[in-house]
PDB file of N, CA and C in Angstrom:
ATOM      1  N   UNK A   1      13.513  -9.117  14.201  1.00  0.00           N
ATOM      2  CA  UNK A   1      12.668  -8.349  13.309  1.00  0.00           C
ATOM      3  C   UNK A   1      11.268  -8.944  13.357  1.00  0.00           C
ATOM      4  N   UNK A   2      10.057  -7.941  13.439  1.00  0.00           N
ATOM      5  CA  UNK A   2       9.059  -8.848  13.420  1.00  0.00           C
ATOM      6  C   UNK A   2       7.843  -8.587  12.185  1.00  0.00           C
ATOM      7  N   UNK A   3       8.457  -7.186  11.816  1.00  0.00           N
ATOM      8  CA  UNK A   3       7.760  -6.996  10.372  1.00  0.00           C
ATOM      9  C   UNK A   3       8.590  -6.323   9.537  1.00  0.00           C
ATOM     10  N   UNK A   4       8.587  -6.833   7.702  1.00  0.00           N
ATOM     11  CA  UNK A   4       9.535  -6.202   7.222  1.00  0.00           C
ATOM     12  C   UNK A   4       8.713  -5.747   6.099  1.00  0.00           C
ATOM     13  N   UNK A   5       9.109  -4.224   5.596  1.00  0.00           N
ATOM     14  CA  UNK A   5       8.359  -3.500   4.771  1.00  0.00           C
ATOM     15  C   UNK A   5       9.062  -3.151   3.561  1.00  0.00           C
ATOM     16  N   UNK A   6       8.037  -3.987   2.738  1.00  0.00           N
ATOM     17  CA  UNK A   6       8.428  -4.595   1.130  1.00  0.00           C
ATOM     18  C   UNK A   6       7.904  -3.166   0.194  1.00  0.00           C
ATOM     19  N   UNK A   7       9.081  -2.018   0.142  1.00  0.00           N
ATOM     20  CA  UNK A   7       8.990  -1.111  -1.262  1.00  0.00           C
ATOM     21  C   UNK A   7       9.662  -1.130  -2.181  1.00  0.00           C
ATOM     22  N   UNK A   8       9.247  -0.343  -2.977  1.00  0.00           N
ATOM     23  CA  UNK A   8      10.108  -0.137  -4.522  1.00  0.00           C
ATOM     24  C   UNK A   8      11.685   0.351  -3.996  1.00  0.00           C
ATOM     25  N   UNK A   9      11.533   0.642  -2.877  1.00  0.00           N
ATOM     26  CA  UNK A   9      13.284   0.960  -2.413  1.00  0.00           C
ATOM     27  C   UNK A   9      13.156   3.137  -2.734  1.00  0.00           C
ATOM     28  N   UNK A  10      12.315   3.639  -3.255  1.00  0.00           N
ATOM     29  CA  UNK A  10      12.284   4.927  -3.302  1.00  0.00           C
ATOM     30  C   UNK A  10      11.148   5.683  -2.365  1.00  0.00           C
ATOM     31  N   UNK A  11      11.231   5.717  -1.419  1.00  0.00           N
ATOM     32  CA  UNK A  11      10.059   5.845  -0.541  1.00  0.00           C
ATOM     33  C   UNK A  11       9.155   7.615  -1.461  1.00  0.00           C
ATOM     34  N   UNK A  12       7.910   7.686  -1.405  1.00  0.00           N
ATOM     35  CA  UNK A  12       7.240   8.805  -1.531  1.00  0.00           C
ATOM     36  C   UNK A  12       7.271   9.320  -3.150  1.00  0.00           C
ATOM     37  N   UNK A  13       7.700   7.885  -3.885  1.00  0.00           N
ATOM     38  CA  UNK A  13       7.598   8.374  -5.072  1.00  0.00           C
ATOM     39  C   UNK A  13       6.134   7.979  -6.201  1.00  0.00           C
ATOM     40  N   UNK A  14       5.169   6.779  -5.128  1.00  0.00           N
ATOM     41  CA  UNK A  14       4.009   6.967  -5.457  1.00  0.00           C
ATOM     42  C   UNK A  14       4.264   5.625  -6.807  1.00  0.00           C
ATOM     43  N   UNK A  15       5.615   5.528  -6.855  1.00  0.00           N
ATOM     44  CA  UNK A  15       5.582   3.834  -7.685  1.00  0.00           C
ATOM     45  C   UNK A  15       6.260   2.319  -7.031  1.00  0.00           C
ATOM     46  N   UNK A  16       5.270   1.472  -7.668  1.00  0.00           N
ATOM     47  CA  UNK A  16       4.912   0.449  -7.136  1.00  0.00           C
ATOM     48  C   UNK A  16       5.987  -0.373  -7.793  1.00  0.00           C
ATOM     49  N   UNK A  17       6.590  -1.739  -6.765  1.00  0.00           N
ATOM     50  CA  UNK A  17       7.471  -3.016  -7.651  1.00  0.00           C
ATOM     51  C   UNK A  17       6.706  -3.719  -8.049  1.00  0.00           C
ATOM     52  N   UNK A  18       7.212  -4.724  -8.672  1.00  0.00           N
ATOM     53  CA  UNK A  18       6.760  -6.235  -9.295  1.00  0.00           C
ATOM     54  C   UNK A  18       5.919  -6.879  -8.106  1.00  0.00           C
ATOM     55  N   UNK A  19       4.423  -6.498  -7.797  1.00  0.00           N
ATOM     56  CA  UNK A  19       3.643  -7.425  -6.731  1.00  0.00           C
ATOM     57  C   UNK A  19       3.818  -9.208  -6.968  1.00  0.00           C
ATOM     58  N   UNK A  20       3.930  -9.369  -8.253  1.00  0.00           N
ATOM     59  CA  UNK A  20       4.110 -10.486  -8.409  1.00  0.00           C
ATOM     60  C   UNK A  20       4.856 -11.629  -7.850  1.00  0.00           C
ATOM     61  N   UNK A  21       6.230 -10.940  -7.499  1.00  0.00           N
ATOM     62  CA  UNK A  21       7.146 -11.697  -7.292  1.00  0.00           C
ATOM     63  C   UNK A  21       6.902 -12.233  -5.560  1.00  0.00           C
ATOM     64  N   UNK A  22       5.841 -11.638  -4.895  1.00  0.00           N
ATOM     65  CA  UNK A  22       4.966 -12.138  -3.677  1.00  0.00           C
ATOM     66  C   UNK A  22       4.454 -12.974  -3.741  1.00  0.00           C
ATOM     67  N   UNK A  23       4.251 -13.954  -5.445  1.00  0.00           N
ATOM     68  CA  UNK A  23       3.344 -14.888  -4.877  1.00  0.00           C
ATOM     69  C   UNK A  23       3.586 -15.992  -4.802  1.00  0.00           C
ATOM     70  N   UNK A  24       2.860 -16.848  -3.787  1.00  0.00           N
ATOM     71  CA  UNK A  24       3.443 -17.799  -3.243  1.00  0.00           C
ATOM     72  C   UNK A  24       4.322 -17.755  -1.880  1.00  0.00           C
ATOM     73  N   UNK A  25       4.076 -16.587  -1.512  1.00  0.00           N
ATOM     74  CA  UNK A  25       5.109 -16.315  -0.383  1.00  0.00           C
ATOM     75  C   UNK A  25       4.313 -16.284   0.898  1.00  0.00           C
ATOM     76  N   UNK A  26       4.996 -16.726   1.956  1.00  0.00           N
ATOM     77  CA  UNK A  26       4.126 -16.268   2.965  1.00  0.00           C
ATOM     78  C   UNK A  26       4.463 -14.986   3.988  1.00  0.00           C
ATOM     79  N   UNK A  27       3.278 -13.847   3.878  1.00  0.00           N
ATOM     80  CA  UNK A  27       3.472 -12.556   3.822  1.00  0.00           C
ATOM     81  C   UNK A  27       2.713 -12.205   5.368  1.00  0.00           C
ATOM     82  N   UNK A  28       2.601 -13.067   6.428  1.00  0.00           N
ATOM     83  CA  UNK A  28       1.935 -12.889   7.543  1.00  0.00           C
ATOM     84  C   UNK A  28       2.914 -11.464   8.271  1.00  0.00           C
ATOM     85  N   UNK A  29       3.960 -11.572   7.620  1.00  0.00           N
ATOM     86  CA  UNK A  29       4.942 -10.420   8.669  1.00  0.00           C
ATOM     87  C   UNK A  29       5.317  -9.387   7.605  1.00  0.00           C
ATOM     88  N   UNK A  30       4.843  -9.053   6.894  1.00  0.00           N
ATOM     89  CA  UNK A  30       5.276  -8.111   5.682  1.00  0.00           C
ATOM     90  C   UNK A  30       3.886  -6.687   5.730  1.00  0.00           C
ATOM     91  N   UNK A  31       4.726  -5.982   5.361  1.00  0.00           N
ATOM     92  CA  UNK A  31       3.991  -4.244   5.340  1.00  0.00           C
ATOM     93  C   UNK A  31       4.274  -3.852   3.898  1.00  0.00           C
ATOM     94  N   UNK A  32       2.955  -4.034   3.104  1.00  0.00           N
ATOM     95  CA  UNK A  32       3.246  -3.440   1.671  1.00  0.00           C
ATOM     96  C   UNK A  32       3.638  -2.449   1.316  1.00  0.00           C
ATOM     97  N   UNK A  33       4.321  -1.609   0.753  1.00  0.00           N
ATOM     98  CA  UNK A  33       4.137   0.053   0.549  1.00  0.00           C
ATOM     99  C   UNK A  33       4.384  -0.002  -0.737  1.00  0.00           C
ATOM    100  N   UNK A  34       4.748   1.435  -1.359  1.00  0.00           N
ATOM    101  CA  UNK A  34       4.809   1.718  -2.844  1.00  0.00           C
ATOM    102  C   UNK A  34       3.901   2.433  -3.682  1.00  0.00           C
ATOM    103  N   UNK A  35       3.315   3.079  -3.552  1.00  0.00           N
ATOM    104  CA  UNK A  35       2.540   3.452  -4.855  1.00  0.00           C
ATOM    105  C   UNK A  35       0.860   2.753  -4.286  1.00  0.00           C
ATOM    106  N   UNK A  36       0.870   2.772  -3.196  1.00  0.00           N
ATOM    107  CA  UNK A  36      -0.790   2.596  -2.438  1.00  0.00           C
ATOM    108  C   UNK A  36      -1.934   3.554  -2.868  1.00  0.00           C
ATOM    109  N   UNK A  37      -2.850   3.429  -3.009  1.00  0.00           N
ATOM    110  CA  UNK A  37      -3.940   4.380  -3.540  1.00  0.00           C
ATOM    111  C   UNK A  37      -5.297   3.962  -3.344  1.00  0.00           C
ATOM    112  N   UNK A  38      -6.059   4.618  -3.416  1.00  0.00           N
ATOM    113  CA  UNK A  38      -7.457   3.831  -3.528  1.00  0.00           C
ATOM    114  C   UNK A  38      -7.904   2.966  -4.869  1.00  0.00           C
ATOM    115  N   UNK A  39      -7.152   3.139  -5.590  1.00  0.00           N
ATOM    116  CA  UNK A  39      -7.169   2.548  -7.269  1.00  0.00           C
ATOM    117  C   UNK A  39      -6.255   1.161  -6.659  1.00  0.00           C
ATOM    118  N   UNK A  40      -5.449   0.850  -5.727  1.00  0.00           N
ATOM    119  CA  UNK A  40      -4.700  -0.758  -6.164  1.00  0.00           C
ATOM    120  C   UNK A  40      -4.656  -0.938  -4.791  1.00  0.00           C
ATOM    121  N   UNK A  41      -5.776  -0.580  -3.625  1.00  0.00           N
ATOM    122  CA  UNK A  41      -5.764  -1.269  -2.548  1.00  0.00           C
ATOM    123  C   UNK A  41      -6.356  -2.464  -2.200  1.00  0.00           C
ATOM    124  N   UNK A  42      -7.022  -3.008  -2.999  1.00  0.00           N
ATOM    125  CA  UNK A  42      -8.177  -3.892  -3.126  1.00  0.00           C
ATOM    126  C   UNK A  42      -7.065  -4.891  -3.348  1.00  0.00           C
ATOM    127  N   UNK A  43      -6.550  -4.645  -4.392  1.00  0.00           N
ATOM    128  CA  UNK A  43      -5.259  -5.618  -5.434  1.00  0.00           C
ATOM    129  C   UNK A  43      -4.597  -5.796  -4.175  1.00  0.00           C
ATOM    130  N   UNK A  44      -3.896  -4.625  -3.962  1.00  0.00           N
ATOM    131  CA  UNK A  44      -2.684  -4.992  -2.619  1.00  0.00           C
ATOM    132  C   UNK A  44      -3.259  -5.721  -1.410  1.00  0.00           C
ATOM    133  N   UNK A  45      -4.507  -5.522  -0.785  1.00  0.00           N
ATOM    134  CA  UNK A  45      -4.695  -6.852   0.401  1.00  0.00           C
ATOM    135  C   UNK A  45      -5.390  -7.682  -0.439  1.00  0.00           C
ATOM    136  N   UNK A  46      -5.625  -8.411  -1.271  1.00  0.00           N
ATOM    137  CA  UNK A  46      -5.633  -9.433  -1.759  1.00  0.00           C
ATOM    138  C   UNK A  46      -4.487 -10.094  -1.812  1.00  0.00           C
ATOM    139  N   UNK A  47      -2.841  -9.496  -1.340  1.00  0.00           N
ATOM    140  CA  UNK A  47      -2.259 -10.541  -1.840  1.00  0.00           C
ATOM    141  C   UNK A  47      -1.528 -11.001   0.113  1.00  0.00           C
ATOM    142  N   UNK A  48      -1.923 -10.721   0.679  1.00  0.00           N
ATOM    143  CA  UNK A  48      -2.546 -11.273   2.187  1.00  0.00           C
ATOM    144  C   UNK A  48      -1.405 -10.646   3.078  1.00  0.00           C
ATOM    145  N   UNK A  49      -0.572 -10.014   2.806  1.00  0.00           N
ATOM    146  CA  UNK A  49       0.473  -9.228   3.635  1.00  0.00           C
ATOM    147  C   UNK A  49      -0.174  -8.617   5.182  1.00  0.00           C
ATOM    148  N   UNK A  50       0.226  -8.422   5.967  1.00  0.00           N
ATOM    149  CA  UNK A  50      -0.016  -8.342   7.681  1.00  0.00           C
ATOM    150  C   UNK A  50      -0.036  -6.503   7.480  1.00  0.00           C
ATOM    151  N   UNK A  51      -0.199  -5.623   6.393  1.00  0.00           N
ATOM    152  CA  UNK A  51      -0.533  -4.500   6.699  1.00  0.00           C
ATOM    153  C   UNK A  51      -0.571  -3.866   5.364  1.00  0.00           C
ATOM    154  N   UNK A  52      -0.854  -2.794   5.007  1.00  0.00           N
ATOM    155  CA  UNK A  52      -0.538  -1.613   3.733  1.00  0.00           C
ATOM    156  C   UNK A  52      -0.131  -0.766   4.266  1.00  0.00           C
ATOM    157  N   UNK A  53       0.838   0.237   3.537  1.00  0.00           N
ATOM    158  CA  UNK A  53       1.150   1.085   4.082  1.00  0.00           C
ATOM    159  C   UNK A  53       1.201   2.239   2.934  1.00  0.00           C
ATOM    160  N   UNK A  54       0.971   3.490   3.358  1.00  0.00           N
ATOM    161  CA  UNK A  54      -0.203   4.375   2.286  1.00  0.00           C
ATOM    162  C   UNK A  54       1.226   6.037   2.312  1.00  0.00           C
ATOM    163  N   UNK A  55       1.398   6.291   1.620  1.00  0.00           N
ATOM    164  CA  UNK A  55       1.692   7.615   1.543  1.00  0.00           C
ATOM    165  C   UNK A  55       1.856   8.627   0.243  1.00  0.00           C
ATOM    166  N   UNK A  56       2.613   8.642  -0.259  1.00  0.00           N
ATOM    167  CA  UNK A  56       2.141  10.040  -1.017  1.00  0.00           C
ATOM    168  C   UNK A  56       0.312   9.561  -2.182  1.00  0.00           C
ATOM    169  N   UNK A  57       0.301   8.243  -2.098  1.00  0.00           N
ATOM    170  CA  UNK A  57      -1.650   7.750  -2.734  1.00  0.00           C
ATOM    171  C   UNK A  57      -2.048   8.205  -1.925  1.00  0.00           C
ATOM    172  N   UNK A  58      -2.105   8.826  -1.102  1.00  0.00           N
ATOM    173  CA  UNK A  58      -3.165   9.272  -0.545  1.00  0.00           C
ATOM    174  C   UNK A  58      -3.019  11.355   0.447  1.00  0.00           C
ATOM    175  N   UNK A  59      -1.540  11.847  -0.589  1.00  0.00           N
ATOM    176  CA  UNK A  59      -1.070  13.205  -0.542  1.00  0.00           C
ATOM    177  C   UNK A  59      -1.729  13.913  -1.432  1.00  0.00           C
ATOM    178  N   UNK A  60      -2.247  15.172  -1.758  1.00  0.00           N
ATOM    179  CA  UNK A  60      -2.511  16.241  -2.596  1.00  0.00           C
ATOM    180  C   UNK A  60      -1.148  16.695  -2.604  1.00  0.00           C
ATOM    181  N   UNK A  61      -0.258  16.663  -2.097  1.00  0.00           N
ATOM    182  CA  UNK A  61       1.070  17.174  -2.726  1.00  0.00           C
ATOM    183  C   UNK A  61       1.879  17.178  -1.783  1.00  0.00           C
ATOM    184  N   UNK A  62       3.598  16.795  -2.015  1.00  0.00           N
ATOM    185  CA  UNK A  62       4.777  16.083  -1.090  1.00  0.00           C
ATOM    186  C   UNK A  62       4.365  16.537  -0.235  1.00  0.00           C
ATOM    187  N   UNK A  63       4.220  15.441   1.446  1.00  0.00           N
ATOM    188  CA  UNK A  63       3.793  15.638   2.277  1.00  0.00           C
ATOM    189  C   UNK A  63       2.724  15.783   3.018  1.00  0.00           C
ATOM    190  N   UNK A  64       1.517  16.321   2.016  1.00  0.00           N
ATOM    191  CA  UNK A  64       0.402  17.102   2.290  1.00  0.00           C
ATOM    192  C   UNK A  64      -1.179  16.127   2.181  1.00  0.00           C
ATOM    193  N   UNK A  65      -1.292  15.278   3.329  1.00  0.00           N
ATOM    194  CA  UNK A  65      -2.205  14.151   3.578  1.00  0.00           C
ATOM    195  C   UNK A  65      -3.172  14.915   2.868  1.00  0.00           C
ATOM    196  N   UNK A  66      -3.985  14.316   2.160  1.00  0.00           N
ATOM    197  CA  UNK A  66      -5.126  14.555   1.765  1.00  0.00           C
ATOM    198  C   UNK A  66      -6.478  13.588   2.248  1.00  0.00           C
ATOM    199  N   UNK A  67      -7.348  14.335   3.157  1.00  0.00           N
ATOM    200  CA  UNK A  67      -8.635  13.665   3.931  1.00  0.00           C
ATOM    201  C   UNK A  67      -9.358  13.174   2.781  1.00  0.00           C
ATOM    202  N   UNK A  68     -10.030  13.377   1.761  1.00  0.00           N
ATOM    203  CA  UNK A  68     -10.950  12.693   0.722  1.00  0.00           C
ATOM    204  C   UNK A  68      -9.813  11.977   0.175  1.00  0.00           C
ATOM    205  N   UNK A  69      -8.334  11.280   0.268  1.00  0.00           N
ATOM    206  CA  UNK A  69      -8.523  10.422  -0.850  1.00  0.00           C
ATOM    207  C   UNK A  69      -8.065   9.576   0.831  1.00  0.00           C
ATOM    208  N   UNK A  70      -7.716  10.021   1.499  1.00  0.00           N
ATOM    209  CA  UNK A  70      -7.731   9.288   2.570  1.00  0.00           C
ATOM    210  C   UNK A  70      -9.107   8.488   2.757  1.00  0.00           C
ATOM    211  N   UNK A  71      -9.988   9.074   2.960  1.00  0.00           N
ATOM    212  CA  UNK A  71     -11.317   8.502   3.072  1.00  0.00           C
ATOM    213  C   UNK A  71     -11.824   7.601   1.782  1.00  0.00           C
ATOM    214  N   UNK A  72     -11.073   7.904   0.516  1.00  0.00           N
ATOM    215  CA  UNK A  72     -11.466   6.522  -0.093  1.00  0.00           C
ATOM    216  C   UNK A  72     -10.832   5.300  -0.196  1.00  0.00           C
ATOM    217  N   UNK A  73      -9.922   5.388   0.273  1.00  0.00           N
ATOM    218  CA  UNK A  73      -8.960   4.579   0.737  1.00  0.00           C
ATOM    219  C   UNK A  73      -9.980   3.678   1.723  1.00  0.00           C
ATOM    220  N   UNK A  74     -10.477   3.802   2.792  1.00  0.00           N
ATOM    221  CA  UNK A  74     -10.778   3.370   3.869  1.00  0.00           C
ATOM    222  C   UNK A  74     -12.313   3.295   2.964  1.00  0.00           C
ATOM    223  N   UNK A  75     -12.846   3.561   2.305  1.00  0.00           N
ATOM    224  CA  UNK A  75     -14.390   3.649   2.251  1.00  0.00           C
ATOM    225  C   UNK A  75     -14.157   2.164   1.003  1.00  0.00           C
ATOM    226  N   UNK A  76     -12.753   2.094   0.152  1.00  0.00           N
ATOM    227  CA  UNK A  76     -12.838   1.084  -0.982  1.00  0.00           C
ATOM    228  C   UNK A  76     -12.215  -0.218  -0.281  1.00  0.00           C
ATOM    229  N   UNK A  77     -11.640  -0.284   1.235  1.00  0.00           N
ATOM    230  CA  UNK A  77     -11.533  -1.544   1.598  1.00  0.00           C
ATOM    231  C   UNK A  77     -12.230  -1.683   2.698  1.00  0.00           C
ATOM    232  N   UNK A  78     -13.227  -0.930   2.816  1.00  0.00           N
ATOM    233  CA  UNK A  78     -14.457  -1.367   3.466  1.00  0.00           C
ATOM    234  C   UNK A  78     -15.463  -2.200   3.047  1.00  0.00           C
ATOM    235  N   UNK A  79     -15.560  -1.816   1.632  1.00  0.00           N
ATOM    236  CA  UNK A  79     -16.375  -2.790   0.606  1.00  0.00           C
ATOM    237  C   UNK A  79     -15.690  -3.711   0.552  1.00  0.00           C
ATOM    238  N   UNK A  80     -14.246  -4.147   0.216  1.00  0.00           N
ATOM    239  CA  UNK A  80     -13.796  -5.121   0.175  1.00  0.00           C
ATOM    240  C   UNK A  80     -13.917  -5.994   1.140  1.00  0.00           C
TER     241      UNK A  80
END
């Protein structure tokens, strides 16, 4: 295995687990998911995991990618 991807266990339901229980860990091989958004992406690579991984935070509705929140996504960890 060379990356393992840490969710709430309900994929596409847009909620997030206990980030907490990450800390202290070392997360060089880990893929965040859960409840990603442009509101807690900043939070989520702050806590140093080897990727994010984004889906219905960034849907207008099941399935249905949405380009503007996509783009703030990418425009709020650009500043970061």
């Amino acid at each position: 295995v060379d990356r393992y991807v840490f969710d709430n266990g309900d994929g596409g339901t847009g909620q997030r687990f206990d980030w907490s229980l990450l800390q202290g860990q070392t997360l060089n091989n880990v893929l965040l998911a859960g409840g990603l958004s442009a509101d807690n992406c900043v939070e989520a690579a702050q806590l140093g995991c080897a990727g994010l991984d984004f889906n219905s935070g960034v849907e207008s509705a099941p399935g249905i990618k949405d380009a503007r929140k996509i783009a703030a996504v990418f425009q709020t960890l650009r500043a970061y």
